[in-house]
N, C-alpha and C. Protein backbone atom coordinates (compact mmCIF):
# COMPACT_ATOMS: atom_id res chain seq x y z
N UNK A 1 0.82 -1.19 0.00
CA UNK A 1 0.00 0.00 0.00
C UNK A 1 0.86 1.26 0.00
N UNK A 2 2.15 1.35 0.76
CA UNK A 2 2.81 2.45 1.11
C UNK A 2 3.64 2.91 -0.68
N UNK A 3 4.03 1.54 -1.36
CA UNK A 3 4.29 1.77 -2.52
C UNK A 3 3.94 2.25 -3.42
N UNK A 4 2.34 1.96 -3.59
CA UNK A 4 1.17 2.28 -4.17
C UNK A 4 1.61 4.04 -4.23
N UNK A 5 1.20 4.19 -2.80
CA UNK A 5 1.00 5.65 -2.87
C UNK A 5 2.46 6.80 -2.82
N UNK A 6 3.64 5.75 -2.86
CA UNK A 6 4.75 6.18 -3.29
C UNK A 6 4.81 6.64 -4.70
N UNK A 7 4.61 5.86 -5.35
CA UNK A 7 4.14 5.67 -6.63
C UNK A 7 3.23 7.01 -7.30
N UNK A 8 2.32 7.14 -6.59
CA UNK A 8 1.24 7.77 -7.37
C UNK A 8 1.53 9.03 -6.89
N UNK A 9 2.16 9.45 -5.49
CA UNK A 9 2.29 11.05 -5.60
C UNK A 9 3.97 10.97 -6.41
N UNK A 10 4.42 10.49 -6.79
CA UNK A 10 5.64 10.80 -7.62
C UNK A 10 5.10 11.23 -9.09
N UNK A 11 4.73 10.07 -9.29
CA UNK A 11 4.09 10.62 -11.20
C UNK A 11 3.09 11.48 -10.46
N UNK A 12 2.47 11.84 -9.66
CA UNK A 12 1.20 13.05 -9.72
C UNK A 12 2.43 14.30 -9.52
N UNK A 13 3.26 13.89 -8.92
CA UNK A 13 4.63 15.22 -8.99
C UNK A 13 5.00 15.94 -10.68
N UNK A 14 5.67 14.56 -10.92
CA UNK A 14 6.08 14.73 -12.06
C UNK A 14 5.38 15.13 -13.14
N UNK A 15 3.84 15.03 -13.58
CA UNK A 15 3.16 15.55 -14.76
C UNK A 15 2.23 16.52 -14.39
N UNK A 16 1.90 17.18 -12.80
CA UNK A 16 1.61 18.08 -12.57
C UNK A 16 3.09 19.44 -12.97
N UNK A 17 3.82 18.98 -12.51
CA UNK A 17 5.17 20.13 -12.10
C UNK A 17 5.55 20.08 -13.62
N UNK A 18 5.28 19.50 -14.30
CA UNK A 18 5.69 19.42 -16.37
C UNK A 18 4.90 20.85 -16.79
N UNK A 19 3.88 20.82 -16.23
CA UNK A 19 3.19 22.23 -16.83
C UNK A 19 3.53 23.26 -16.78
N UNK A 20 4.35 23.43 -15.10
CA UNK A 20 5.12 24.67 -14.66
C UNK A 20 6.07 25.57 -15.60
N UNK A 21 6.56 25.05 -16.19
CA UNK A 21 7.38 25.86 -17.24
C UNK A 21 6.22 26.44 -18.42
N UNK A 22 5.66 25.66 -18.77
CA UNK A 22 4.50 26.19 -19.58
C UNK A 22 3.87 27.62 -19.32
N UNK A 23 2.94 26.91 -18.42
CA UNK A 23 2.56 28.39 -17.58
C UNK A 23 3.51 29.62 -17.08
N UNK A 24 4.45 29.25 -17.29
CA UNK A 24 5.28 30.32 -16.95
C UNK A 24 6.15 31.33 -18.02
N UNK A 25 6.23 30.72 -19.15
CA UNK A 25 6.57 31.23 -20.51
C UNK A 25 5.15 31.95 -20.72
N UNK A 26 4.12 31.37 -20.62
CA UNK A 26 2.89 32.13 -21.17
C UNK A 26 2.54 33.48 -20.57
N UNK A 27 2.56 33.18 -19.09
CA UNK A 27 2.37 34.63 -18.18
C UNK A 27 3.50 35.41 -18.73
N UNK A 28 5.19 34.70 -18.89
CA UNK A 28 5.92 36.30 -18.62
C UNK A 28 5.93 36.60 -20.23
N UNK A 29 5.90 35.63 -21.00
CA UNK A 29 5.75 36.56 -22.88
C UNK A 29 4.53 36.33 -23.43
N UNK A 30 3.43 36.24 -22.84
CA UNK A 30 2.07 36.01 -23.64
C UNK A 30 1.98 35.69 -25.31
N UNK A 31 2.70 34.70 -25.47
CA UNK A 31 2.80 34.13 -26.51
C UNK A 31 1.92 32.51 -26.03
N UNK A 32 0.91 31.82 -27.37
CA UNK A 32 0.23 30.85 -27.30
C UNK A 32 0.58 30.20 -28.42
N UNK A 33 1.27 31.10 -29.80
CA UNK A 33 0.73 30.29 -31.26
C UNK A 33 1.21 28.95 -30.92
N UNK A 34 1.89 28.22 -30.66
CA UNK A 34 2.63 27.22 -30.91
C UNK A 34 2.11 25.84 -30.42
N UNK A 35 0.49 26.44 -30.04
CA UNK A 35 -0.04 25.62 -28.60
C UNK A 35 -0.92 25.22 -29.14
N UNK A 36 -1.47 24.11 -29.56
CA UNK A 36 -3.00 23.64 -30.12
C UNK A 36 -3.62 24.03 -28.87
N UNK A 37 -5.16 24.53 -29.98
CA UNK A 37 -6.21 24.84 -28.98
C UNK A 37 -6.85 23.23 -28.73
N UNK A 38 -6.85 22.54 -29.67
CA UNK A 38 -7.48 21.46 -29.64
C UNK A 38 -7.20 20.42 -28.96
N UNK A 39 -5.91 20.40 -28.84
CA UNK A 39 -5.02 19.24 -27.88
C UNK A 39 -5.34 19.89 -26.45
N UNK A 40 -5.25 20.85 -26.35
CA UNK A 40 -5.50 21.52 -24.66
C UNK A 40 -6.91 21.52 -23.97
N UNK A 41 -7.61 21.18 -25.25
CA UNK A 41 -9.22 21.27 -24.83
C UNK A 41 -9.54 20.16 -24.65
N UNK A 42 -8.46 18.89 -25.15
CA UNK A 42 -8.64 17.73 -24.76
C UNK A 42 -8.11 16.84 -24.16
N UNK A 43 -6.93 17.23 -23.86
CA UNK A 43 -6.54 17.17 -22.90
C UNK A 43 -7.09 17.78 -21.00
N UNK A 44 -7.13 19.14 -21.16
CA UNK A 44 -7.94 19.60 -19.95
C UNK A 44 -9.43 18.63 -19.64
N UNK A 45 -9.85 18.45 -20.70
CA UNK A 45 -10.96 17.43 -20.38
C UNK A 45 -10.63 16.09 -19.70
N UNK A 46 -9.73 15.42 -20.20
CA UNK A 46 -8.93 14.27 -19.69
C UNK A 46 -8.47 14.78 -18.65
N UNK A 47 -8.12 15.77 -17.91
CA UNK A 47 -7.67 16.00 -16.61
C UNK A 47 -9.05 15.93 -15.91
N UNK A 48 -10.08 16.39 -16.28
CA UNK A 48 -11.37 17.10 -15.45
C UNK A 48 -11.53 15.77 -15.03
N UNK A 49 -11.87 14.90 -16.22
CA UNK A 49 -11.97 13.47 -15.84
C UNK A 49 -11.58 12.30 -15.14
N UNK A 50 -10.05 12.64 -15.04
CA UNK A 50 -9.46 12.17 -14.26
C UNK A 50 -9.96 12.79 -12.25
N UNK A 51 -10.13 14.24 -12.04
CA UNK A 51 -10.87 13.91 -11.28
C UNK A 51 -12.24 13.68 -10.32
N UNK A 52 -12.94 13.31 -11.76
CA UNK A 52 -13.86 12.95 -11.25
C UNK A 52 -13.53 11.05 -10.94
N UNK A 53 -13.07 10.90 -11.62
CA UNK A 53 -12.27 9.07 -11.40
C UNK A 53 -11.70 9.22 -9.85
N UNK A 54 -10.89 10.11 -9.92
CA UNK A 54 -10.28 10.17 -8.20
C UNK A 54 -11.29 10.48 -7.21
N UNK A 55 -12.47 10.93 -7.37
CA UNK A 55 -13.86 11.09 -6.41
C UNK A 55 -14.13 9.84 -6.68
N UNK A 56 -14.75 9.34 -7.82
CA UNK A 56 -15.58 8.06 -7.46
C UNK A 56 -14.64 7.08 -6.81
N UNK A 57 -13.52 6.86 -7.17
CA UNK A 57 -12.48 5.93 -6.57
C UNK A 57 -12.09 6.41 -4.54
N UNK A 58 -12.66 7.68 -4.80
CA UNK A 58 -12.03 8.23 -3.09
C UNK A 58 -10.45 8.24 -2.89
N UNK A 59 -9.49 8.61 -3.96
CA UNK A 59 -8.20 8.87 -4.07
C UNK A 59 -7.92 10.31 -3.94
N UNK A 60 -7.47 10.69 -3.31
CA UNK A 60 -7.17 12.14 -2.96
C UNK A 60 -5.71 12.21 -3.40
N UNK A 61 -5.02 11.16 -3.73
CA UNK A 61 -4.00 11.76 -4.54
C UNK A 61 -4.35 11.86 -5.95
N UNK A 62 -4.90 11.41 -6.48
CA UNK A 62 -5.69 11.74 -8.08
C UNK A 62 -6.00 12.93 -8.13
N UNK A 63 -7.22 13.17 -7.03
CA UNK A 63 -7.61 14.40 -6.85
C UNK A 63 -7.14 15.88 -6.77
N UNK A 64 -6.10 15.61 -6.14
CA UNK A 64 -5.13 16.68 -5.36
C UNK A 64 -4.08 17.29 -7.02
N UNK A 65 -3.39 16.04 -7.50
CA UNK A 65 -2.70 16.10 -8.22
C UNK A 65 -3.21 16.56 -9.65
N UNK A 66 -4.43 16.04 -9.84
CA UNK A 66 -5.01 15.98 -10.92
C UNK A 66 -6.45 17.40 -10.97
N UNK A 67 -6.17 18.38 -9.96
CA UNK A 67 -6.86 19.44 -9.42
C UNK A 67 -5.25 20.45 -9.80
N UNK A 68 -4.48 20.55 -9.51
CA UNK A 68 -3.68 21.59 -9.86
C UNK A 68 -3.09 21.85 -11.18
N UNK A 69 -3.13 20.39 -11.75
CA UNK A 69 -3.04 20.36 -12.99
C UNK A 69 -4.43 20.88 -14.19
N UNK A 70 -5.46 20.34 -13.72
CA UNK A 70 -6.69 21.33 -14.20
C UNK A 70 -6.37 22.45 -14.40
N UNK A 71 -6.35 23.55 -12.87
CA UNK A 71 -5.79 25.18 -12.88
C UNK A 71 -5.13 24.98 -13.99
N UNK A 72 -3.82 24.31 -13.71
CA UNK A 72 -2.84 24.86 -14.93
C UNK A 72 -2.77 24.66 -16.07
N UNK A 73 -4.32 23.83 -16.77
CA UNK A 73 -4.25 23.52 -18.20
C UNK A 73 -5.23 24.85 -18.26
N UNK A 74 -6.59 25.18 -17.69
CA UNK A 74 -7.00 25.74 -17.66
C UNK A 74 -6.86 26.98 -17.89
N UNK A 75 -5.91 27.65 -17.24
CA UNK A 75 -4.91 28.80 -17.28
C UNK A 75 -4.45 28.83 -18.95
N UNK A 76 -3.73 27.73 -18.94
CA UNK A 76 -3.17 27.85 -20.57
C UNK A 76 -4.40 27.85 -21.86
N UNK A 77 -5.53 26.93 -21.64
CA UNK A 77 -6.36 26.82 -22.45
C UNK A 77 -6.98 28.64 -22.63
N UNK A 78 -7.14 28.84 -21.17
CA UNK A 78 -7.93 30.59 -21.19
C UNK A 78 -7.26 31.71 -21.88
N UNK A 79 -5.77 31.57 -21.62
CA UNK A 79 -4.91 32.37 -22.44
C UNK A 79 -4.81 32.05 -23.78
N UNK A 80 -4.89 30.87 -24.39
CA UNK A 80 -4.97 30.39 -25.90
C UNK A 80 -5.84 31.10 -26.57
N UNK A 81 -7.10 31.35 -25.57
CA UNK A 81 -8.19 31.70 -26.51
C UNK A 81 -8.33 33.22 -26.23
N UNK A 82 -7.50 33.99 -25.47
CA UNK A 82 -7.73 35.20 -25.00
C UNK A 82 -6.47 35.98 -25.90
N UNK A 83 -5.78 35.87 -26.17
CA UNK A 83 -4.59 35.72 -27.04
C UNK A 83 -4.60 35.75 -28.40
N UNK A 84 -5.19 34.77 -28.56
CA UNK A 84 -6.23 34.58 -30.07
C UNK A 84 -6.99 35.78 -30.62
N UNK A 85 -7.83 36.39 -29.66
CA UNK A 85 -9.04 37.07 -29.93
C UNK A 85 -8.34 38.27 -30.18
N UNK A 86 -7.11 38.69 -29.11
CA UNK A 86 -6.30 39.83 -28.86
C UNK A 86 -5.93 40.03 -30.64
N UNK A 87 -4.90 38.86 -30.78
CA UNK A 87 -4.34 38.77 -32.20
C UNK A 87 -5.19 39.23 -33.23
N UNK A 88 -6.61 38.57 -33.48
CA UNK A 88 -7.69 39.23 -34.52
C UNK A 88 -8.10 40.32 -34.40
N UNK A 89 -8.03 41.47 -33.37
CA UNK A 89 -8.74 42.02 -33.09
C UNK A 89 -7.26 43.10 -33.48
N UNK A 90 -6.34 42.67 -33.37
CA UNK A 90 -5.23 43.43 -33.93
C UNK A 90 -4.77 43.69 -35.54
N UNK A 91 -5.56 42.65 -35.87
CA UNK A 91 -5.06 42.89 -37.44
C UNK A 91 -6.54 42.76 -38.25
């Protein structure tokens, strides 16, 4: 059991904390082109999902891990499309 959950907050480390650089290029140069809107919209969905899997399962490391990672696709998905609009609205 202790492995288990060795296990699962490491990869919930590791592909939550992957985004961090992401989000962080985006806030300090508000640049998106390079970013499918489509992969992020489906991806963020596959996160949402994931925790609702960690509720029905009662895993709070799913949850936990798979909740900050939401924010931070979220974040990127909102700027994709806010970015976007900026860009058309510029030319």
């Amino acid at each position: 059991m202790l492995l288990n959950r060795i296990i699962g907050i490491t990869a919930g480390i590791g592909t939550t904390v992957s985004f961090a650089p992401q989000v962080y290029q985006i806030a300090k140069y508000k640049k998106t082109e390079n970013i499918s809107p489509v992969m992020f919209c489906i991806h963020t969905t596959g996160v949402g999902l994931w925790i609702v899997y960690g509720i029905l399962q009662d895993n709070y490391i799913i949850i936990a891990f798979n909740s900050i990672a939401f924010i931070f696709c979220s974040y990127i998905l909102l700027c994709i499309i806010l970015f976007h609009q900026a860009r058309t609205q510029e030319s």
